[in-house]
Protein backbone atom coordinates (compact mmCIF):
# COMPACT_ATOMS: atom_id res chain seq x y z
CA UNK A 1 14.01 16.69 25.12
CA UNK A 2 11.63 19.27 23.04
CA UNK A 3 11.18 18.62 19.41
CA UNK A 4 13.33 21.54 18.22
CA UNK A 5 16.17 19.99 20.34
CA UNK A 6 16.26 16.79 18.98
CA UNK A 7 15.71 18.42 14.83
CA UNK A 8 19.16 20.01 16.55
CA UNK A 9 20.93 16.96 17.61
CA UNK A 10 19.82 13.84 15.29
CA UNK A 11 19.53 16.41 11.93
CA UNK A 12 17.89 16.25 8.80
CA UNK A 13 18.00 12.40 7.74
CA UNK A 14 17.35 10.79 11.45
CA UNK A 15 14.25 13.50 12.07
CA UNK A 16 13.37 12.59 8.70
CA UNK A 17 13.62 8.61 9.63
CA UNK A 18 11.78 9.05 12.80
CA UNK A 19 8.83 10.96 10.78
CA UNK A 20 8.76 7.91 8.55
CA UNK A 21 9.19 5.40 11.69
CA UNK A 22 6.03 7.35 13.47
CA UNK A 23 4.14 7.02 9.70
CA UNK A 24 5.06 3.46 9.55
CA UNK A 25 3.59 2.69 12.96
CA UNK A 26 0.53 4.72 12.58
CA UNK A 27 -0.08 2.56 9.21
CA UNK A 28 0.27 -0.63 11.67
CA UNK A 29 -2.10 0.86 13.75
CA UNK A 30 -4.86 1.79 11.63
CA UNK A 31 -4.18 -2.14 9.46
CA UNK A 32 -4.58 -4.01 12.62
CA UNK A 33 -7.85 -2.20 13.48
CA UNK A 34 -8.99 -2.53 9.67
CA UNK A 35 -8.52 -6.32 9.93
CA UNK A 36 -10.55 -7.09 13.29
CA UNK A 37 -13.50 -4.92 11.69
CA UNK A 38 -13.00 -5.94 7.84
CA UNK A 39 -11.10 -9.03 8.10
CA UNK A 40 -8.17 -7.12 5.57
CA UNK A 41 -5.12 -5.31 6.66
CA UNK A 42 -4.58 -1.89 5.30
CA UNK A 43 -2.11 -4.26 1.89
CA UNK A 44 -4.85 -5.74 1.19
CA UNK A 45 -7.48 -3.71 1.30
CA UNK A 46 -5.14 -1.63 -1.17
CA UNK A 47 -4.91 -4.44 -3.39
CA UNK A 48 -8.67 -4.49 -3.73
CA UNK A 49 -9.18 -1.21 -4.08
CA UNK A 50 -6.89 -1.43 -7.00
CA UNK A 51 -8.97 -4.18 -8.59
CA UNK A 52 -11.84 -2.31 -8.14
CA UNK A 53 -10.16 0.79 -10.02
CA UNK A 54 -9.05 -2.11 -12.76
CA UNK A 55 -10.72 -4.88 -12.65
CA UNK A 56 -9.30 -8.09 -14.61
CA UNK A 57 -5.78 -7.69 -13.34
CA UNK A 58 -3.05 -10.11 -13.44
CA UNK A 59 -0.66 -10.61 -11.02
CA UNK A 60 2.33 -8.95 -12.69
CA UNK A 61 -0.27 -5.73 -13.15
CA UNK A 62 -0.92 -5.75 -9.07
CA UNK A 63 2.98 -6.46 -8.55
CA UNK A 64 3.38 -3.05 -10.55
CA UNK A 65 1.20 -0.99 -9.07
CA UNK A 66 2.25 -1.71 -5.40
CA UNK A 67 5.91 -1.32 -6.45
CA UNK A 68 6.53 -5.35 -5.31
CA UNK A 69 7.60 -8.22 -6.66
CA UNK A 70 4.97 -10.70 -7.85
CA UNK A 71 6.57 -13.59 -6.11
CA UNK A 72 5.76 -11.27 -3.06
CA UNK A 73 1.94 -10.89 -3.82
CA UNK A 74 1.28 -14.87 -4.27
CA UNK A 75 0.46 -15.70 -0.43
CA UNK A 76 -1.98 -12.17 -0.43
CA UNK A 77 -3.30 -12.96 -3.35
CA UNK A 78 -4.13 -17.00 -2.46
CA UNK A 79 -5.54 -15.63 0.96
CA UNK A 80 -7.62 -12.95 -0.47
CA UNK A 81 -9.49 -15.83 -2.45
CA UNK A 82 -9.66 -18.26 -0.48
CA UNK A 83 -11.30 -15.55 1.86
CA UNK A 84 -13.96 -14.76 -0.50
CA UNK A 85 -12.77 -11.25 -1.69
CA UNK A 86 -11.18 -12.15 -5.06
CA UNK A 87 -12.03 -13.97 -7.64
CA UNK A 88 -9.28 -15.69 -10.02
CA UNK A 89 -9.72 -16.31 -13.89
CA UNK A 90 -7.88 -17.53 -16.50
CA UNK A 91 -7.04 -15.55 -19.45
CA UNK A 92 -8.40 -15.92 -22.29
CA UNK A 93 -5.56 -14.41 -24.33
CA UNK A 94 -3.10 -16.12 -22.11
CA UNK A 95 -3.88 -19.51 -20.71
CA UNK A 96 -1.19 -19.44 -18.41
CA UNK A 97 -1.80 -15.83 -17.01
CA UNK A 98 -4.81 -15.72 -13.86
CA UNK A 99 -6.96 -12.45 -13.79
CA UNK A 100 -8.25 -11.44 -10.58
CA UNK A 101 -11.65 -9.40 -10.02
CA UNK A 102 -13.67 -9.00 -7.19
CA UNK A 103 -16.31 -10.74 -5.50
CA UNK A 104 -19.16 -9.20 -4.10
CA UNK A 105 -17.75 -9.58 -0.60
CA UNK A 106 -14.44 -7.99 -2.18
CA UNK A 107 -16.76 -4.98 -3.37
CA UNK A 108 -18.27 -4.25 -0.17
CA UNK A 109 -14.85 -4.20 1.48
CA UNK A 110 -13.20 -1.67 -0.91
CA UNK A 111 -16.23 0.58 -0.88
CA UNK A 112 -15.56 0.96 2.83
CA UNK A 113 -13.80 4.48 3.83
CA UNK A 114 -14.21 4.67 7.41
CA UNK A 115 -11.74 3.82 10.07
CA UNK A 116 -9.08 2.89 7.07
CA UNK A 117 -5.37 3.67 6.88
CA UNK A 118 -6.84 5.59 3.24
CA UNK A 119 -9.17 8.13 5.17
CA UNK A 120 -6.54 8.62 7.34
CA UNK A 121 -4.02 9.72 4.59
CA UNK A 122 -7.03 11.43 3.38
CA UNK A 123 -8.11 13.67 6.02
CA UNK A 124 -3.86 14.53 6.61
CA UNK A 125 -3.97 15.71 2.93
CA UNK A 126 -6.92 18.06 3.02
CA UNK A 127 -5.93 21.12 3.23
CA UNK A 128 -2.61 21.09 2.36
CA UNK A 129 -1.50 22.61 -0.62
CA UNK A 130 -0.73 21.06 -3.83
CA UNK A 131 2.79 21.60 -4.37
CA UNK A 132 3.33 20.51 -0.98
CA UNK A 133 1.55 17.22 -1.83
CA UNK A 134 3.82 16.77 -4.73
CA UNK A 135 6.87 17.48 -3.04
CA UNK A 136 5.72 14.89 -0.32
CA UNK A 137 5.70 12.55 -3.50
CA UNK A 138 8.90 13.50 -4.75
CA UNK A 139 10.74 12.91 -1.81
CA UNK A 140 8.87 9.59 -0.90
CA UNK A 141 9.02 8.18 -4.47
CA UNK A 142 12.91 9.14 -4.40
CA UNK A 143 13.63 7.43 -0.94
CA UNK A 144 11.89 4.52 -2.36
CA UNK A 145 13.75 4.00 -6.10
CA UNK A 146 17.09 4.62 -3.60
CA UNK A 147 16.03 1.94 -1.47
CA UNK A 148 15.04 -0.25 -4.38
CA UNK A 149 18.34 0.51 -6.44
CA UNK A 150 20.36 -0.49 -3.32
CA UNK A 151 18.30 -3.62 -2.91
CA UNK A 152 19.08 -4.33 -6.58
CA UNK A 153 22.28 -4.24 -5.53
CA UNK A 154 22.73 -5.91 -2.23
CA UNK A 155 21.30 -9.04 -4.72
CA UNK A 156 23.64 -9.17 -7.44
C-alpha cells in the first residue's frame, strides 16, 4: 500500500500516530547506539546536558524540565552517579534538598554532538522554517498536556 493510500484509509490521527511511532523508534535507535559508544542513553544524556545548561540543580528542577515526575528520575539520577557523570551535593539553603552538577566525565559526555539522538533532531530542523518549527511544538506540547491531563485522571 503507497503512502497516500494509507493517509486515505487510517486518516489524520492514526497517520499522525504512526509518524510519532516511526519518531519514537528512531529515538530508540539512535539511544541504544549513544549508550554502547557513551555509556548514556539518549534520557540521560538529556539530563546532563541540562545540568550543564544549569548547573546546581535539584531533583524537582530536572523533574520539571523533562516534564516527569521526580519519583521517576531517582533510579537515573542514582545511576548517573554512581557512573561517574554526576555529582550530588547538599544544599546549603536546604539541608534536605541534593544538587546535582557534573563531573568532568559528565562534561565530556554532554559536550559530545555526534552520532546523538540531539544532532539528529538537529540536522531534521535545519532548514525548515520557523513557524513550522513552532507549530511542530504546538502540536507536540498539546498531545503531551492531553496525555498528561488524562493520566491525571486515570489516577484519581
Amino acid at each position: 500500500m503507497d503512502h497516500q493510500n494509507s493517509e486515505r484509509v487510517l486518516g489524520e490521527v492514526l497517520t499522525f500516530l504512526r509518524a510519532l511511532w516511526a519518531v519514537d523508534h528512531g529515538l530508540l535507535s539512535v539511544s541504544k547506539r549513544m549508550r554502547a559508544k557513551l555509556g548514556v542513553t539518549g534520557n540521560q544524556r538529556m539530563l546532563l546536558r541540562f545540568v550543564a545548561h544549569f548547573p546546581s540543580l535539584s531533583a524537582g528542577d530536572l523533574a520539571s524540565l523533562l516534564h516527569v515526575h521526580p519519583s521517576t528520575l531517582t533510579g537515573t539520577l542514582r545511576l548517573l552517579e554512581s557512573r561517574g557523570f554526576l555529582k550530588r551535593e547538599g544544599d546549603p539553603a536546604d539541608g534536605r534538598r541534593a544538587l546535582f552538577t557534573l563531573t568532568k566525565r559528565g562534561s565530556q559526555v554532554a559536550g559530545v554532538r555526534a552520532g546523538t539522538v540531539e544532532e539528529a533532531v538537529q540536522r531534521a530542523m535545519e532548514g525548515l522554517p520557523p513557524a513550522k518549527l513552532r507549530a511542530a511544538r504546538e502540536v507536540l506540547t498539546a498531545i503531551s498536556e492531553t496525555l498528561d491531563a488524562a493520566s491525571r485522571e486515570k489516577a484519581r
